[in-house]
Protein backbone atom coordinates (compact mmCIF):
# COMPACT_ATOMS: atom_id res chain seq x y z
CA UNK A 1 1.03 44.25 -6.75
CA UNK A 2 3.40 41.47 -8.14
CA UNK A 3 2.85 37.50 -7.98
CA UNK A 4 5.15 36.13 -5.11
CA UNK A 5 4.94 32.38 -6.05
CA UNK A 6 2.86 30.78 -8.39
CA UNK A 7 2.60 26.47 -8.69
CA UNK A 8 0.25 24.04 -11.17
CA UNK A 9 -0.17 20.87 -10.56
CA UNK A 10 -0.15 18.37 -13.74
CA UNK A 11 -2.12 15.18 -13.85
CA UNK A 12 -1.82 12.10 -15.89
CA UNK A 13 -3.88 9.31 -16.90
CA UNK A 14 -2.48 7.39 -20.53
CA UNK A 15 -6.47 4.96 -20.16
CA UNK A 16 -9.59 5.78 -19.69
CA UNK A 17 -12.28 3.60 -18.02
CA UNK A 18 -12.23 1.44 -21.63
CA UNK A 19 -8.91 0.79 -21.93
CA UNK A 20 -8.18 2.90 -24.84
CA UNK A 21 -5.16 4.86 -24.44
CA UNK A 22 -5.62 8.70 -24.60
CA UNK A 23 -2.00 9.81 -25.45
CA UNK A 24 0.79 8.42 -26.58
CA UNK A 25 2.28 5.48 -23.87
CA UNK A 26 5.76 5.62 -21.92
CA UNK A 27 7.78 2.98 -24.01
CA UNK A 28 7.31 0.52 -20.97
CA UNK A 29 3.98 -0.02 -21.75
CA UNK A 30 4.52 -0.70 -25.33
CA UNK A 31 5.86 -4.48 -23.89
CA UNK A 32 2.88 -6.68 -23.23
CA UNK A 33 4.59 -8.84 -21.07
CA UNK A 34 5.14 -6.14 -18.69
CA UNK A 35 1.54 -4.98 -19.13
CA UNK A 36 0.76 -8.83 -18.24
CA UNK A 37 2.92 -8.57 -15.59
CA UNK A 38 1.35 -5.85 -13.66
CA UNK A 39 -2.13 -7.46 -14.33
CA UNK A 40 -1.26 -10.89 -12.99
CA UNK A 41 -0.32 -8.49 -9.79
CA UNK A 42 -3.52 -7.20 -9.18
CA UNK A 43 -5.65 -10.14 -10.00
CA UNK A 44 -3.56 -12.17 -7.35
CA UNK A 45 -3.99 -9.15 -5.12
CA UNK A 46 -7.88 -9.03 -5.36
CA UNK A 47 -8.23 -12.87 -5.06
CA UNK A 48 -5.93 -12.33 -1.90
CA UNK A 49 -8.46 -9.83 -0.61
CA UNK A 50 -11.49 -11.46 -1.22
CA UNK A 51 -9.56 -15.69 0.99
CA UNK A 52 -8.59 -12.59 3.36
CA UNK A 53 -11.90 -11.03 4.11
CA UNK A 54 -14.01 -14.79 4.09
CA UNK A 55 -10.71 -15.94 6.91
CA UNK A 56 -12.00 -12.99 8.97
CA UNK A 57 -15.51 -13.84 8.71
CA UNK A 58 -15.18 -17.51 9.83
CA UNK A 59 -12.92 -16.27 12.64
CA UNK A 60 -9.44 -17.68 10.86
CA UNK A 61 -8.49 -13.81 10.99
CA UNK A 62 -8.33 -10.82 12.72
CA UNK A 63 -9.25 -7.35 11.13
CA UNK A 64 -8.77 -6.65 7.67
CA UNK A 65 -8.35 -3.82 5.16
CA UNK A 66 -8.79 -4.71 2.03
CA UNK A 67 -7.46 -2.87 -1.15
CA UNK A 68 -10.36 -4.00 -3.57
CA UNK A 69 -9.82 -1.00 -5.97
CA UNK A 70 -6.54 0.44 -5.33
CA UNK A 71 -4.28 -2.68 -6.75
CA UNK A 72 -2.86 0.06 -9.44
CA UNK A 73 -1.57 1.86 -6.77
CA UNK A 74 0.91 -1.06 -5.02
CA UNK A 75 1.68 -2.39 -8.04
CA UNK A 76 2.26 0.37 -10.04
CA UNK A 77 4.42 1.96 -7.51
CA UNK A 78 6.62 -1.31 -6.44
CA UNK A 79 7.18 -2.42 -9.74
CA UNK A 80 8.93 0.86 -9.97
CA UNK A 81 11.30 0.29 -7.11
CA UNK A 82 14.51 -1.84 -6.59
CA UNK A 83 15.01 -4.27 -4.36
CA UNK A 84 17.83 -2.23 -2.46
CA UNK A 85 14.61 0.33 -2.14
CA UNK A 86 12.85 0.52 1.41
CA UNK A 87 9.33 0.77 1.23
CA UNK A 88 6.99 1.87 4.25
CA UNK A 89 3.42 0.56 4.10
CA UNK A 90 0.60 1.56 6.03
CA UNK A 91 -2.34 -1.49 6.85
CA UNK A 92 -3.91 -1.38 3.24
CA UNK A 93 -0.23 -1.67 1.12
CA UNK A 94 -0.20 -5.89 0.24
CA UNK A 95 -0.59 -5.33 -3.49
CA UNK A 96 3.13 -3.13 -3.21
CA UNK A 97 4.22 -5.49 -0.07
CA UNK A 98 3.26 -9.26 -2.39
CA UNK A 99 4.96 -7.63 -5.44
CA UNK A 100 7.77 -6.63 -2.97
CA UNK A 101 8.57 -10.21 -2.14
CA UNK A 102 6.45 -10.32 1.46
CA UNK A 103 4.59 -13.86 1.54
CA UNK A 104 0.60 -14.47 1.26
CA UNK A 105 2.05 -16.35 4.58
CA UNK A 106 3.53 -13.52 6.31
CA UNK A 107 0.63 -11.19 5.25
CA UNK A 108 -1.83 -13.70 6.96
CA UNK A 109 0.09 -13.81 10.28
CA UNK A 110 0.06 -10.39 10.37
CA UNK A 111 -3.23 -10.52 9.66
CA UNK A 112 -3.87 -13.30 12.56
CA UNK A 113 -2.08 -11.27 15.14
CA UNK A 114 1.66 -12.79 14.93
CA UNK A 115 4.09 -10.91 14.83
CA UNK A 116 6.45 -13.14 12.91
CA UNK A 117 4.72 -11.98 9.76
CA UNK A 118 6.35 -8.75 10.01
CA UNK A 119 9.78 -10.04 9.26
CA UNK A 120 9.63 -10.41 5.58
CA UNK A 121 12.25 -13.17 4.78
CA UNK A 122 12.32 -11.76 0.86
CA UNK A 123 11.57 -7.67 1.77
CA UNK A 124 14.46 -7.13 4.73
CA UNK A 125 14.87 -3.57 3.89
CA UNK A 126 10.82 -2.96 3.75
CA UNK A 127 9.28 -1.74 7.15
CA UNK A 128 6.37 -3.71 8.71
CA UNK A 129 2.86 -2.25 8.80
CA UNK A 130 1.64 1.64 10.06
CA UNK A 131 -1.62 1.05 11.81
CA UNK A 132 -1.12 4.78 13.19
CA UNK A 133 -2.38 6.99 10.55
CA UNK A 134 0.40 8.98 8.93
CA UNK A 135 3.30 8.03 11.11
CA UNK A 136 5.01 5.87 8.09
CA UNK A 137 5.95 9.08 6.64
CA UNK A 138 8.18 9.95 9.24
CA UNK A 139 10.04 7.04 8.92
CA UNK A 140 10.33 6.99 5.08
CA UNK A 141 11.53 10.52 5.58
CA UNK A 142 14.43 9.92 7.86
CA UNK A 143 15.34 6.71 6.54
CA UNK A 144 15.83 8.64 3.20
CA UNK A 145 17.52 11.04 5.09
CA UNK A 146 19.86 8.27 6.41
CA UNK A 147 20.42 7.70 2.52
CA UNK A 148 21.97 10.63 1.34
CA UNK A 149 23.96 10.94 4.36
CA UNK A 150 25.63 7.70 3.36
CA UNK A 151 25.99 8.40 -0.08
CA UNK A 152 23.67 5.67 -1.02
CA UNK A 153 21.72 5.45 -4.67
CA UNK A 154 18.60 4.58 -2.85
CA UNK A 155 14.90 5.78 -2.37
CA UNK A 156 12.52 4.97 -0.04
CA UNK A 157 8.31 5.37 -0.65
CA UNK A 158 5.40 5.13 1.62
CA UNK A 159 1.93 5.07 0.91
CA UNK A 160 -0.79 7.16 2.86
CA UNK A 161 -4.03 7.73 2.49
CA UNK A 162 -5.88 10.82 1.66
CA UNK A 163 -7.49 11.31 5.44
CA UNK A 164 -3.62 10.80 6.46
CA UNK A 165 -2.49 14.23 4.95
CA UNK A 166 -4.23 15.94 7.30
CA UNK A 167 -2.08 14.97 10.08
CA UNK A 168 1.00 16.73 11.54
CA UNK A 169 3.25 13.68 10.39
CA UNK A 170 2.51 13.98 7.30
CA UNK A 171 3.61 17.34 7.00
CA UNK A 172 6.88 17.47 9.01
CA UNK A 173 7.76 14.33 7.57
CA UNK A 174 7.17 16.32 3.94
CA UNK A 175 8.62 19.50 5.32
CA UNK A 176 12.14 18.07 6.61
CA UNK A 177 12.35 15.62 3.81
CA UNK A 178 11.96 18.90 1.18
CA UNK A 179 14.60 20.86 3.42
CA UNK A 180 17.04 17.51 3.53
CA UNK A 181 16.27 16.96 -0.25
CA UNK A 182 15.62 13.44 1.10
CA UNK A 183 15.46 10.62 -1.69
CA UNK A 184 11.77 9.87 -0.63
CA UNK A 185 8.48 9.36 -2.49
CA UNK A 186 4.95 9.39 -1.17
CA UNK A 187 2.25 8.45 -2.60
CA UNK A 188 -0.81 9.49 -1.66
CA UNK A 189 -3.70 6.62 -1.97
CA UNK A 190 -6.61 9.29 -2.47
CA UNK A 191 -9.39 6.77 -2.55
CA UNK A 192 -11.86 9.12 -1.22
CA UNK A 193 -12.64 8.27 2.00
CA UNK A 194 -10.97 8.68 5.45
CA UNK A 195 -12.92 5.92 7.02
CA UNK A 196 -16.72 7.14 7.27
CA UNK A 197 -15.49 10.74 5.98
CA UNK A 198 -15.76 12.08 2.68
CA UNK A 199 -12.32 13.81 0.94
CA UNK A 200 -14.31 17.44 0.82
CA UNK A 201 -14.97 17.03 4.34
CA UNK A 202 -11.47 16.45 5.42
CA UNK A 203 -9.46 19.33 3.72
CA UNK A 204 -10.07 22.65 1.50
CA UNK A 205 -7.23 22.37 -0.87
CA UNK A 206 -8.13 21.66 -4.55
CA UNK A 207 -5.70 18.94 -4.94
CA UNK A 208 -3.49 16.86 -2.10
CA UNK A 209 -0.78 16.86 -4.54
CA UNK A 210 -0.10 21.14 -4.10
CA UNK A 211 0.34 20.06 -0.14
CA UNK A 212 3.80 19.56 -1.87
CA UNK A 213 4.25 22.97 -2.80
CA UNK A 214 4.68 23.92 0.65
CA UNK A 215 7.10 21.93 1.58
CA UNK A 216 9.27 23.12 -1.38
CA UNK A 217 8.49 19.79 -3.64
CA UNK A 218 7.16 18.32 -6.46
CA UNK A 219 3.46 17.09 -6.07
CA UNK A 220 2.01 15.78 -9.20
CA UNK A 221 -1.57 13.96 -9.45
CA UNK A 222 -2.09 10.89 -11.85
CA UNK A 223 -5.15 8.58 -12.25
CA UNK A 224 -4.64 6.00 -9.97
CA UNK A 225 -6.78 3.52 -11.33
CA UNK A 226 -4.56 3.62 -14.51
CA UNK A 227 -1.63 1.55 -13.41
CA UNK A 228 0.60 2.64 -16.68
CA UNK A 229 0.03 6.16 -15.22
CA UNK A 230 1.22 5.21 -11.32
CA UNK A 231 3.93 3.31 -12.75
CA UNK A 232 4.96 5.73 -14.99
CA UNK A 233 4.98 8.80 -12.23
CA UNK A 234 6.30 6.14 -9.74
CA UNK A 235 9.32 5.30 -11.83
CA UNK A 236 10.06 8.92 -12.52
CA UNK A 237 9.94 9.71 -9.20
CA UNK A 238 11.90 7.05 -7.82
CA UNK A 239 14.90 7.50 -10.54
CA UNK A 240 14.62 11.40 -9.67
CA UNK A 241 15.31 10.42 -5.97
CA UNK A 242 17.77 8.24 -6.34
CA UNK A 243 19.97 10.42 -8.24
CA UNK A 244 19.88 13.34 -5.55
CA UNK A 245 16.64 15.18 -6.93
CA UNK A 246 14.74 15.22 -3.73
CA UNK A 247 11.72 14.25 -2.77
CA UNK A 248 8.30 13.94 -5.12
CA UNK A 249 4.51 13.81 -3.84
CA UNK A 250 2.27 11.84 -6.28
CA UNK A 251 -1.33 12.08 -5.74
CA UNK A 252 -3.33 9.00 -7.04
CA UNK A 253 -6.80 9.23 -7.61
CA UNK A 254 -8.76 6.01 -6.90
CA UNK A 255 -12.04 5.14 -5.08
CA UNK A 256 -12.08 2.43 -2.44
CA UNK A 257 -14.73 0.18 -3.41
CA UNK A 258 -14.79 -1.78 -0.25
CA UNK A 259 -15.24 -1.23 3.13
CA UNK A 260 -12.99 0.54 5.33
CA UNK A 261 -11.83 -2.60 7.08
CA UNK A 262 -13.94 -5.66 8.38
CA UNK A 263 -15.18 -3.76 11.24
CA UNK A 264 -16.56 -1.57 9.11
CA UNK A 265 -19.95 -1.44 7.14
CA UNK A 266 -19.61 1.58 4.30
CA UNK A 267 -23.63 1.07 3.29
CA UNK A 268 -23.93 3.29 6.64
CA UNK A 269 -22.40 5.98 4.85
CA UNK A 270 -22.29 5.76 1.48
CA UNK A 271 -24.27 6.34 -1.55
CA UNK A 272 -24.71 2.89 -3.10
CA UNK A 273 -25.00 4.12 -6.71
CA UNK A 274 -21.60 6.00 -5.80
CA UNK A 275 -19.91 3.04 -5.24
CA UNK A 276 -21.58 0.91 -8.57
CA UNK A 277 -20.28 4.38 -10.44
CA UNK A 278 -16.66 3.98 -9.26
CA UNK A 279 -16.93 -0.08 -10.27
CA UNK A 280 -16.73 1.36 -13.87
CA UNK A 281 -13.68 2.41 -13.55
CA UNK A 282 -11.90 0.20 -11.40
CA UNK A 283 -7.90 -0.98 -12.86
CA UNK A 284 -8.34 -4.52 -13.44
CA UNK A 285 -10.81 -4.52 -15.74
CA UNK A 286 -9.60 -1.39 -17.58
CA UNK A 287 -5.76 -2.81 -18.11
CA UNK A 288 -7.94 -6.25 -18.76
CA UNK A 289 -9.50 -4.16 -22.16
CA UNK A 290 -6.61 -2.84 -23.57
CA UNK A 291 -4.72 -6.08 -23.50
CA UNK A 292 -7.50 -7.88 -24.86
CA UNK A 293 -7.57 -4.93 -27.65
CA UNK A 294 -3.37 -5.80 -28.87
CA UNK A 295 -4.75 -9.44 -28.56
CA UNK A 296 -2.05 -9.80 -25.59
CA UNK A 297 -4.62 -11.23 -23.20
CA UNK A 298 -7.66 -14.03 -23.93
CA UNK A 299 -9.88 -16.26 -22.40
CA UNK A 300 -7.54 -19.48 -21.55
CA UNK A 301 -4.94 -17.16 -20.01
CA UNK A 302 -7.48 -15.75 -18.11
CA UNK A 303 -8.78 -19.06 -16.57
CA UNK A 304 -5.61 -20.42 -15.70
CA UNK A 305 -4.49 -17.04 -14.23
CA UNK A 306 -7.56 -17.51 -11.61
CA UNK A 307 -6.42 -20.93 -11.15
CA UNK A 308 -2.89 -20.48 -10.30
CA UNK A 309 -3.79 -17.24 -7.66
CA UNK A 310 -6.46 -19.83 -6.17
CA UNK A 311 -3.39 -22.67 -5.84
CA UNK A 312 -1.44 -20.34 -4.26
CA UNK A 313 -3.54 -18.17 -2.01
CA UNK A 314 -5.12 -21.52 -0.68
CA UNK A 315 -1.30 -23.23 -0.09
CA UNK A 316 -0.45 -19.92 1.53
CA UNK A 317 -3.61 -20.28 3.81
CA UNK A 318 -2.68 -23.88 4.97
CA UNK A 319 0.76 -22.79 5.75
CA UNK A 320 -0.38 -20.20 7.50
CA UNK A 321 -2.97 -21.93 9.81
CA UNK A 322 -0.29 -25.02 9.97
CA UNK A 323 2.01 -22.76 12.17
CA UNK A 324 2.26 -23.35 15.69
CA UNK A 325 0.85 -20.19 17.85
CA UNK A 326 3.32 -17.92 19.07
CA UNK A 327 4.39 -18.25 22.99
CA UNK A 328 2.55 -15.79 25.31
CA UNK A 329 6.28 -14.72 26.02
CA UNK A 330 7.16 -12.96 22.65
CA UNK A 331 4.67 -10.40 23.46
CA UNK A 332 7.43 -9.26 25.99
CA UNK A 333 10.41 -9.94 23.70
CA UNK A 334 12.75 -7.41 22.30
CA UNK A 335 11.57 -4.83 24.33
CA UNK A 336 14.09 -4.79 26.97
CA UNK A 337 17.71 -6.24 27.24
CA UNK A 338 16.09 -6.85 30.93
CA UNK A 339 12.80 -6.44 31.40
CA UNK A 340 11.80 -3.95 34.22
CA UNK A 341 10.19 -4.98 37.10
CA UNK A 342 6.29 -3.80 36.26
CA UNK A 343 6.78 -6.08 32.90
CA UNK A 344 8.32 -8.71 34.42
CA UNK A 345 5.27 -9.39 36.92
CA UNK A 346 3.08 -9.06 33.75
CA UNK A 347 4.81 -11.76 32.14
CA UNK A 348 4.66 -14.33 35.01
CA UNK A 349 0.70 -13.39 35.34
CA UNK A 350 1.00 -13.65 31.31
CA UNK A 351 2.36 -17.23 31.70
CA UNK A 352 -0.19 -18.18 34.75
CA UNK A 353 -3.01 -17.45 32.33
CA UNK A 354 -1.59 -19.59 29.60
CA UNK A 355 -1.06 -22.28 31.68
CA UNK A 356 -4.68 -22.83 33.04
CA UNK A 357 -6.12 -25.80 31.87
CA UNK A 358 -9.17 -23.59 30.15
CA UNK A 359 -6.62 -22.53 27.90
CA UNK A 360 -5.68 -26.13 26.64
CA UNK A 361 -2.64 -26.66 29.04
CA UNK A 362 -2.74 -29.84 31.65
C-alpha cells in the first residue's frame, strides 16, 4: 500500500494571551505606529459595538451582530488589502468594512433598515452585507474569477464564519475558485459558535483550514486573536493572489464573546466560565501589553484614544438619526426597468398605507 496524498496544515500565532511575542515578528510589526494603527482599529470597533448594541436596545436600531472579540480578524485582514481590492462581508465584518472606508453612518443605516447604507461612498468596489449564511463566497469567487479574466492585479476576500463552511456555497465557491486559480481569499472567522451550536457539533474535520485541501488550495490556520498573525497570513495571502497564485483559505481561531446577535441570549447555551476563559485572551488587550512593553503605548494615549472613538461614534449617531426616512417607494426601486403588474399593485397599497394619517401623513 502506498500514500496517495498527504496535506499538514501549519498554524501561526507571533503573541500569546500576554503580549509577549513567541517567535521572531514579520518586519511589519517591528513599526509601532503600525502596531498603533491596528489597535486604534479595534478599540474604535468595540466602542462602535457596544453605541450599536445600547441603539438597539432603546429601539434607535434594528438587529445587531456584534464582533466583540473578533476585531483582529477585520482589521488584520483589511489592513492587508488595497483599495482597488473587493471585499465581501457577511453581517458581523464592520471592523474590515470601518477600516475599509464604509462610514459609522452607513453602518448604522444598515443597521436601521435603509438601504442607502449599503452604498459605501469611500468602499465602491466592496459588496454590501451577506445575511444568507455562506452565499458571500460565491460572489468573492466569481468576482475573482472576473479578475484574472481581465488581467487585473487584484484580489478579492470574504469573511465566513465557522457554521458557514458547512454549507454547499462554501464549497463550490472554494471548489471553482481552486479549479479557476481565482485571486480570492477567505477567511474563516472560527469563533466557535454557529449561533446556539458548538464547532464539534457542526463538523468532524480536525481543522476548517484542511476543507482547503479538497478543493486543491492552500488552507492555513493562525490565531485569530493575534492580529500580527491575521495580518501577517492576510497579507501573504492577498500578495499571493494578486500575482496569479490562486486562492488561500486562512482559518482564524477566535471566540465570540458576545451574543450571537441582539435577538439572541448566549447564557441559554453557554458555559459562563467558558466565556470569562476566552476574555483572557481576547486581541485588544493582548496587542494593548506588548505595546505598553516597547513603551509605544501609555496611559494619556489611551484616554484620549477613548475620547476621540466616543466624538466620533456619537457624531456618526446624530448623523445618522438626522437623516430623513427613506420613501416607502425605494423598497420597489431598482428591481425592474418596469415594474410588473403584481408589484405595481403592491406599491400603490404600499403608498395607501403610508399615507394614512396613523402613519403621520394629513
Amino acid at each position: 500500500m502506498t500514500t496517495a496524498a498527504s496535506f499538514q496544515i501549519e498554524y501561526t500565532q507571533f503573541l500569546d494571551v500576554d503580549g509577549v511575542p513567541m517567535q521572531p515578528l514579520p518586519d511589519f510589526a517591528k513599526d509601532t505606529e503600525t502596531l498603533a494603527a491596528f489597535y486604534r482599529a479595534m478599540v474604535l470597533t468595540r466602542a462602535f459595538d457596544n453605541k450599536a448594541v445600547a441603539l438597539q436596545r432603546t429601539g434607535k436600531l434594528g438587529t445587531f451582530a456584534s464582533s466583540v472579540g473578533q476585531e483582529a480578524i477585520g482589521v488584520g485582514l483589511a489592513a492587508a488589502m488595497r483599495p482597488e481590492d473587493a471585499f465581501f462581508p457577511s453581517y458581523r465584518d464592520h471592523a474590515a468594512q470601518l477600516l475599509r472606508g464604509v462610514t459609522m453612518t452607513e453602518s448604522l443605516l444598515y443597521w436601521g433598515g435603509d438601504e442607502r447604507g449599503s452604498c459605501f461612498a469611500a468602499a465602491p468596489h466592496d459588496f454590501p452585507n451577506c445575511v444568507p449564511i455562506g452565499t458571500q463566497v460565491s460572489h468573492a469567487a466569481g468576482a475573482a474569477y472576473a479578475f484574472r479574466l481581465r488581467g487585473e492585479a487584484r484580489a478579492c476576500a470574504t469573511i465566513v464564519g465557522d457554521g458557514g463552511t458547512s454549507k454547499g456555497d462554501f464549497y463550490e465557491a472554494m471548489n471553482m475558485a481552486g479549479v479557476w486559480q481565482a485571486p480570492l481569499v477567505i477567511v474563516v472567522n472560527n469563533n466557535r459558535w454557529a449561533i446556539s451550536v458548538p464547532r464539534e457539533r457542526q463538523t468532524a474535520a480536525q481543522t476548517l483550514a484542511q476543507k482547503a485541501i479538497a478543493a486543491g488550495i492552500e488552507g492555513r490556520q493562525v490565531d485569530g486573536n493575534d492580529v500580527i498573525a491575521v495580518h501577517e497570513a492576510a497579507r501573504t495571502a492577498l500578495a499571493k493572489a494578486r500575482a496569479g497564485g490562486g486562492p488561500t483559505l486562512i482559518e482564524a481561531l477566535s471566540y465570540r464573546l458576545g451574543d450571537h446577535t441582539t435577538a439572541d441570549d448566549a447564557t441559554r447555551y453557554r458555559d459562563p466560565e467558558l466565556v470569562a476563559k476566552a476574555w483572557q485572551g481576547e486581541p485588544i488587550v493582548r496587542l494593548r501589553k506588548y505595546m505598553l512593553s516597547l513603551d509605544a503605548w501609555d496611559k494619556a494615549r489611551e484616554e484620549a484614544l477613548i475620547q476621540s472613538c466616543q466624538r466620533s461614534i456619537e457624531e456618526a449617531v446624530q448623523a445618522y438619526l438626522a437623516v430623513a426616512p427613506p420613501e416607502v417607494s425605494s423598497m420597489f426601486d431598482h428591481l425592474y426597468a418596469s415594474l410588473p403588474h403584481a408589484l405595481a399593485d403592491q406599491l400603490a397599497s404600499a403608498r395607501q398605507f403610508a399615507d394614512r394619517p396613523e402613519n403621520g401623513h394629513a
